[in-house]
Protein backbone atom coordinates (compact mmCIF):
# COMPACT_ATOMS: atom_id res chain seq x y z
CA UNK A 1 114.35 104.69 117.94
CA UNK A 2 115.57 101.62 119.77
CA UNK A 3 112.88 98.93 119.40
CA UNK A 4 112.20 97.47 123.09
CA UNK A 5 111.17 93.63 123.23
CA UNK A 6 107.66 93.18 124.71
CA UNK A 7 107.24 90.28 126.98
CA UNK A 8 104.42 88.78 124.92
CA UNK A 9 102.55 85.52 126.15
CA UNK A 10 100.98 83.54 123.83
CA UNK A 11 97.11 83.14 124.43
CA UNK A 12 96.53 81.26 121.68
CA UNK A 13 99.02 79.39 119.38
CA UNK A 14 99.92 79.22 115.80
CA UNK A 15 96.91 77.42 114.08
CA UNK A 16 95.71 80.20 111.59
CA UNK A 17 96.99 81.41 108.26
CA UNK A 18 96.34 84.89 108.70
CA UNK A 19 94.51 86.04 112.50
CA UNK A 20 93.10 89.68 112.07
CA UNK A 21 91.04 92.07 113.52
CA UNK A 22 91.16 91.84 116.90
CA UNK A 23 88.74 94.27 118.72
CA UNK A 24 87.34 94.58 122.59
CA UNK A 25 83.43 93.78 122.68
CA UNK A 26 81.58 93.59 125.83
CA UNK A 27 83.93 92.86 128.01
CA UNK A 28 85.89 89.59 125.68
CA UNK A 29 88.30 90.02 122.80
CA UNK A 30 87.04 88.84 119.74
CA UNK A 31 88.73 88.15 116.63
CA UNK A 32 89.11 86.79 112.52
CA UNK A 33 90.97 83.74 110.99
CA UNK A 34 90.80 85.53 107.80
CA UNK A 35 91.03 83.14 104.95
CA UNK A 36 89.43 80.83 106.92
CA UNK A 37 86.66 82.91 107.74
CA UNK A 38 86.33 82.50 111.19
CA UNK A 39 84.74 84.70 114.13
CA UNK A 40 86.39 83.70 117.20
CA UNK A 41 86.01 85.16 120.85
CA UNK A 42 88.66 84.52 124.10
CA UNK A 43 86.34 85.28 127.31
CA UNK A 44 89.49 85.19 129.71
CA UNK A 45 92.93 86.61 128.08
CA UNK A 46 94.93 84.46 130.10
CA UNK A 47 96.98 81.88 128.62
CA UNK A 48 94.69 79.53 130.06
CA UNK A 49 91.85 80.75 127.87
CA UNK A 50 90.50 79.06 124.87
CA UNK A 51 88.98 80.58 122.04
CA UNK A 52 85.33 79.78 120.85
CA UNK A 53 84.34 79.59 117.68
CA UNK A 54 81.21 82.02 116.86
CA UNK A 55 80.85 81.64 113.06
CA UNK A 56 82.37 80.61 109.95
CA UNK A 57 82.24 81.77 106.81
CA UNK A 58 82.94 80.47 103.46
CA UNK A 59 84.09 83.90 102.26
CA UNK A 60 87.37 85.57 103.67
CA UNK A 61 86.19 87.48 106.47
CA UNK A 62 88.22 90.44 107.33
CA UNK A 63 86.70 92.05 110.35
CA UNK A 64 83.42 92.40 112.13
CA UNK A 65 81.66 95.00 114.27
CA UNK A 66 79.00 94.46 116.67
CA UNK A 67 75.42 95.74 115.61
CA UNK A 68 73.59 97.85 118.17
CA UNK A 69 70.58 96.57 120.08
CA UNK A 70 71.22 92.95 118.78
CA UNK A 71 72.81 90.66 120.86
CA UNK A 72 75.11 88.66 118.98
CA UNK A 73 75.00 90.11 115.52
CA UNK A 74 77.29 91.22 113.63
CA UNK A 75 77.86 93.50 110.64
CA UNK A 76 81.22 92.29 108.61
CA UNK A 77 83.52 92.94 106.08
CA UNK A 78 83.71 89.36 103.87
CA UNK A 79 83.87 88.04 100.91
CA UNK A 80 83.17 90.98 98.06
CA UNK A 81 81.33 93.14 100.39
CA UNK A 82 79.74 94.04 103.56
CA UNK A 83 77.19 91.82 105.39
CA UNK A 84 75.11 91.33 108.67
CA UNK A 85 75.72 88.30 110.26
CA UNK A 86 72.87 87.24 112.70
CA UNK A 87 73.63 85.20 116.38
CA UNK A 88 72.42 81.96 114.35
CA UNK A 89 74.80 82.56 111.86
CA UNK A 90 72.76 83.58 108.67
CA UNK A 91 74.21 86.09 106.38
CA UNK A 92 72.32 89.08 105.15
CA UNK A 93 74.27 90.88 102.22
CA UNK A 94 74.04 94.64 102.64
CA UNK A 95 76.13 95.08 99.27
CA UNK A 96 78.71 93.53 97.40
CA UNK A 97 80.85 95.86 95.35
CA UNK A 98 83.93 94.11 94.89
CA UNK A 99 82.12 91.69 92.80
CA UNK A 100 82.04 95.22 90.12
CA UNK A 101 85.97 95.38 90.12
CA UNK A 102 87.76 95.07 86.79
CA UNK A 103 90.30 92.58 89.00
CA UNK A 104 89.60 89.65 91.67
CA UNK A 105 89.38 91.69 94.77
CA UNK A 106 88.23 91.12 98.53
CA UNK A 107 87.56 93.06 101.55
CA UNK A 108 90.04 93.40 104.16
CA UNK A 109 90.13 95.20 107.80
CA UNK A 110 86.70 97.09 109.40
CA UNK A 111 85.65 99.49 111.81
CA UNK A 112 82.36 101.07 113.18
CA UNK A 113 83.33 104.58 114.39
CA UNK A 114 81.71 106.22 117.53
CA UNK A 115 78.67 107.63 115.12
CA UNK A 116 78.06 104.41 114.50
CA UNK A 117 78.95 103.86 110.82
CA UNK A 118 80.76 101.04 109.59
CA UNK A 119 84.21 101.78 107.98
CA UNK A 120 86.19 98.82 105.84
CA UNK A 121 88.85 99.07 103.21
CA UNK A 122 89.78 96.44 100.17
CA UNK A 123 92.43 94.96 97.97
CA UNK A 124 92.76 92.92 95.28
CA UNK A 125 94.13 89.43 95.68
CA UNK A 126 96.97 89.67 93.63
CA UNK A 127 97.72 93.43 95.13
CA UNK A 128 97.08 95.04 92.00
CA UNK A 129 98.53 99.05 92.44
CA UNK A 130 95.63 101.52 93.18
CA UNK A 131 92.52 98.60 92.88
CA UNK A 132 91.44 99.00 96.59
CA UNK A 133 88.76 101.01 98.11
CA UNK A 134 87.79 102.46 101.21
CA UNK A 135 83.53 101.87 102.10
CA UNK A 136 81.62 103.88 104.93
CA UNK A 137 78.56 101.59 105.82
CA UNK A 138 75.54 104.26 106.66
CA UNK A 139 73.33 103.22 109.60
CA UNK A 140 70.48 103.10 106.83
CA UNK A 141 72.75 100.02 105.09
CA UNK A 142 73.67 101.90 101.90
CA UNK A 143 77.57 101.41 100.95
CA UNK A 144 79.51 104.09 99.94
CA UNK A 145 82.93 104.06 98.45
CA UNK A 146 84.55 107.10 99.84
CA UNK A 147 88.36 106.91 98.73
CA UNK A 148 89.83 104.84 96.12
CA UNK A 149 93.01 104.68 94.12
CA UNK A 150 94.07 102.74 97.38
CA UNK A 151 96.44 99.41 97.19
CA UNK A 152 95.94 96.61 100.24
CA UNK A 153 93.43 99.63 102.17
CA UNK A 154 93.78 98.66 106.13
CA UNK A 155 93.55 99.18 109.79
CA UNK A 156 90.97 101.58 110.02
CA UNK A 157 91.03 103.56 112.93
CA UNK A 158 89.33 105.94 114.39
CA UNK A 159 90.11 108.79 117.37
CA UNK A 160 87.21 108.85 120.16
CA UNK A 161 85.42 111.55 119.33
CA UNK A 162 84.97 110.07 115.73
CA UNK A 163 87.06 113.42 114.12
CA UNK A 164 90.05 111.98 112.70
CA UNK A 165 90.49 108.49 110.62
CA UNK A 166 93.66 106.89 110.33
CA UNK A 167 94.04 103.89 107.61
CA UNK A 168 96.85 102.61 105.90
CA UNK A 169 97.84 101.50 102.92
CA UNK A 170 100.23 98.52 103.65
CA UNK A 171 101.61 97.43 100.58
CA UNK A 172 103.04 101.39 100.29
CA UNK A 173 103.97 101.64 103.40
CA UNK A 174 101.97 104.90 103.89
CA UNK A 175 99.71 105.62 107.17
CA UNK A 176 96.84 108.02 105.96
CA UNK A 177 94.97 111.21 108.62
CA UNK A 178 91.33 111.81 107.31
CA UNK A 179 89.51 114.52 108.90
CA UNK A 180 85.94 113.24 109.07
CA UNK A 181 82.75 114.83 109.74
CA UNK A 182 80.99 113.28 112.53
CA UNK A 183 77.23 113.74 111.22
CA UNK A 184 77.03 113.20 107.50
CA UNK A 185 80.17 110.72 107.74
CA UNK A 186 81.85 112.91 104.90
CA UNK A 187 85.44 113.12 104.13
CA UNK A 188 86.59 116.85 104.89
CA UNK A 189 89.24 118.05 102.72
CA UNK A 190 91.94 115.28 101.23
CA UNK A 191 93.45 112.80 103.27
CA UNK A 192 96.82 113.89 104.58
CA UNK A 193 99.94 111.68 104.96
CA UNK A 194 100.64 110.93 108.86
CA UNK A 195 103.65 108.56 108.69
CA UNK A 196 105.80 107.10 105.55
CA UNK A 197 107.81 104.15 106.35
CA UNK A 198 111.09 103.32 105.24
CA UNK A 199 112.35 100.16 103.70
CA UNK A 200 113.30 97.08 106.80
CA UNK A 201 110.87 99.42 108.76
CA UNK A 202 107.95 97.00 107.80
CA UNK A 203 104.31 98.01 106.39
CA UNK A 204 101.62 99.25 108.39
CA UNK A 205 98.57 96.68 109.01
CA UNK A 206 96.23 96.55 112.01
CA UNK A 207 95.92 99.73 114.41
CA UNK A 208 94.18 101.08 117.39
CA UNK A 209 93.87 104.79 119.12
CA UNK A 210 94.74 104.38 122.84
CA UNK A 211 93.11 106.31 125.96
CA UNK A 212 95.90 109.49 125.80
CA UNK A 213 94.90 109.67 121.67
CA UNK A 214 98.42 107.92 120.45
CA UNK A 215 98.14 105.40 117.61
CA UNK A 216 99.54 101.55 117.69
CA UNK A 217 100.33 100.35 114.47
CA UNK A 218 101.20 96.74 113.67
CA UNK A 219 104.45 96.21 111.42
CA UNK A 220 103.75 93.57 108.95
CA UNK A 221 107.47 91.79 107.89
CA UNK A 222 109.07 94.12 110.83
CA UNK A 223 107.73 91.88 113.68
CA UNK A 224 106.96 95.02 115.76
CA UNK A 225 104.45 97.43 117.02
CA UNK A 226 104.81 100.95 116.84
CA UNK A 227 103.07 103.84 118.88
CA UNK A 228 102.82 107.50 117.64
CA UNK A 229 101.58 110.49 119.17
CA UNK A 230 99.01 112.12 117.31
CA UNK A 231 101.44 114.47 115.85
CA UNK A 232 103.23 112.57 113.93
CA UNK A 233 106.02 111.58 115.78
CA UNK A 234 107.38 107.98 116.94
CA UNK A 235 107.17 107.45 120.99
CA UNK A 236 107.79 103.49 121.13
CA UNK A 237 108.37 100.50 119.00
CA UNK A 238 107.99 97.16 120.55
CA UNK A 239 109.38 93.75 119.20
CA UNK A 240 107.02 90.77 118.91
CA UNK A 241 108.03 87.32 118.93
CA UNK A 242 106.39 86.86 115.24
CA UNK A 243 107.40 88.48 111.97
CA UNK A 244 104.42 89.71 111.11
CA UNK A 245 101.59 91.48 113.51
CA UNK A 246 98.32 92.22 111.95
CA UNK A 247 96.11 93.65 114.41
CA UNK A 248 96.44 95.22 117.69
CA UNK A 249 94.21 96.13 120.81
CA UNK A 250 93.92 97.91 123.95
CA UNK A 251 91.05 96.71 125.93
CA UNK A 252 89.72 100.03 128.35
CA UNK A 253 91.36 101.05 131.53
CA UNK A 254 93.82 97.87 130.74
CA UNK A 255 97.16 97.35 131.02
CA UNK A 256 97.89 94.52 127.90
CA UNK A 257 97.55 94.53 124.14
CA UNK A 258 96.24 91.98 122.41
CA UNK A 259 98.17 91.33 118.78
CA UNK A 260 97.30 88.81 116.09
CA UNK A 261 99.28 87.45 113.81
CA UNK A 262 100.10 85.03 111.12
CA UNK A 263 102.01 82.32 109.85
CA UNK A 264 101.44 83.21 106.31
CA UNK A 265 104.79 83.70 104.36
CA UNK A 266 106.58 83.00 107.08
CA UNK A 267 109.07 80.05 106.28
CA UNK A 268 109.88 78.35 109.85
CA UNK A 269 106.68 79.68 111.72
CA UNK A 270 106.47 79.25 115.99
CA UNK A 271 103.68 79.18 117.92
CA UNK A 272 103.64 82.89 118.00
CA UNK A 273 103.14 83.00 115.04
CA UNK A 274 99.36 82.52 113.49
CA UNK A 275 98.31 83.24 116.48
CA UNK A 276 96.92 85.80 119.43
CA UNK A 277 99.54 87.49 121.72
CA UNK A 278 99.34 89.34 124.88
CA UNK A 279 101.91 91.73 125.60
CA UNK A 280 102.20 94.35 128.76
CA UNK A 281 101.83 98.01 128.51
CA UNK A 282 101.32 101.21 130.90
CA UNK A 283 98.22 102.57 128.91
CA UNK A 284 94.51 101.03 128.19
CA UNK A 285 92.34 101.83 124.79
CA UNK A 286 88.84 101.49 123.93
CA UNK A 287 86.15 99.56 123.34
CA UNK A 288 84.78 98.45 119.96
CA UNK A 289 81.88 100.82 118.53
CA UNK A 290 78.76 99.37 117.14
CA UNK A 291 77.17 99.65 113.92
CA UNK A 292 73.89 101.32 114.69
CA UNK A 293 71.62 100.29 111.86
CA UNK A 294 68.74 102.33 110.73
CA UNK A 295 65.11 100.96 109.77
């Protein structure tokens, strides 16, 4: 399929290594400088808006979630492990179990599915084959490793009635379709393989289930965003002014999606790249689910 180039504005402009996880929370899109480990927010997605800083971390912080019934925390994937991250900023680890990997390792990309569980895969630093891990968070705070054997585990998605997973593995270039039970949070049956891309197709990073059920992918190294319909098969790819995308978003009943991206590895970078982009489109998404702890 033709790739179509997206009239993308840039929001905000290339200052971060590596922006990630982009996600729609009460009504602002809120985002991660990942190696710096930063928790930003942009309250008007115009490109007159300008992004406030909400925390920072000195751990990599790949991804946050809101927490139910407490304004302004957060529960996040950082560092080794999964944390809550209170509105003043202290950290509360929940568990840390990349610190009992035989290699360096860190989290990566995070998502609380409609249950309210908090999903969030890992890699190791140097990309070590098979040394990352998918975790489910359980409202009660116990962390569960529920697939491994997995190499740079991300994008974590999840369909709205909280059924079906999607999560890649991007250094394979595989997209991955978990059937999930909604209750007990259990995996049911293996995961099945959804899309396999092809080499100069790019690697699959950030994604997000839309309104009509379709899946946005963003193509790290392809410098495009892909949309599939949940069976399987390619409807659009759009072309980004950056080479690589790492998150994408649909805020509900919109009309835009929000992309991240970075300037790492990339040898002449542009404002568009490292940076947040808005791009027109004919079809909205949702928003973020919470993480609904347990006492």
């Amino acid at each position: 399929m033709t790739a179509k180039a997206a009239s993308a504005a840039v929001l905000v402009d290339g200052g971060y290594e590596l922006a990630e996880g982009g996600r729609w929370v009460d009504g602002r899109y809120v985002y991660v400088d990942l190696l710096g480990g930063g928790l930003f927010e942009l309250r008007d997605g115009t490109e007159s808006a300008a992004p406030r800083r909400l925390a920072r971390l000195d751990v990599p912080l790949g991804a946050v979630a809101p927490v139910g019934d407490r304004p302004g925390a957060w529960i996040a994937a950082a560092g080794t492990g999964i944390a809550l991250l209170a509105a003043d900023g202290a950290l509360q680890w929940l568990d840390r179990p990349e610190d009992r990997t035989p290699v360096p390792s860190r989290m990566n990309d995070g998502v609380a599915d409609p249950a309210g569980r908090f999903w969030a895969g890992s890699m190791a630093y140097d990309g070590t084959p098979g040394a990352g891990s998918l975790y489910r968070t359980d409202p009660d705070g116990t962390v569960v490793r529920v697939l491994d054997g997995l190499t740079i585990a991300n994008g974590p998605a999840f369909t709205a009635d909280g059924t079906t997973l999607y999560l890649a593995d991007t250094a394979v270039g595989t997209i991955l379709r978990c059937r999930v039970d909604p209750v007990s949070g259990d995996l049911s049956g293996s995961p099945e393989t959804f899309a396999r891309l092809r080499d100069g197709e790019g690697s699959p990073d950030g994604m997000t289930v839309d309104e009509e059920g379709c899946l946005w992918v963003a193509m790290w190294g392809a410098g495009t965003v892909r949309r599939y319909h949940p069976d399987g098969h390619l409807l659009h790819t759009l072309t980004v002014p950056a080479p690589h995308p790492t998150s994408v978003c649909l805020p509900p009943g919109g009309n835009r999606l929000f992309v991240t991206t970075a300037r790492y590895g990339v040898k002449n970078p542009t404002a568009a790249s490292g940076a947040v982009l808005s791009v027109p489109v004919p079809v909205g998404g949702t928003a973020a689910c919470s993480w609904r702890a347990r006492d």
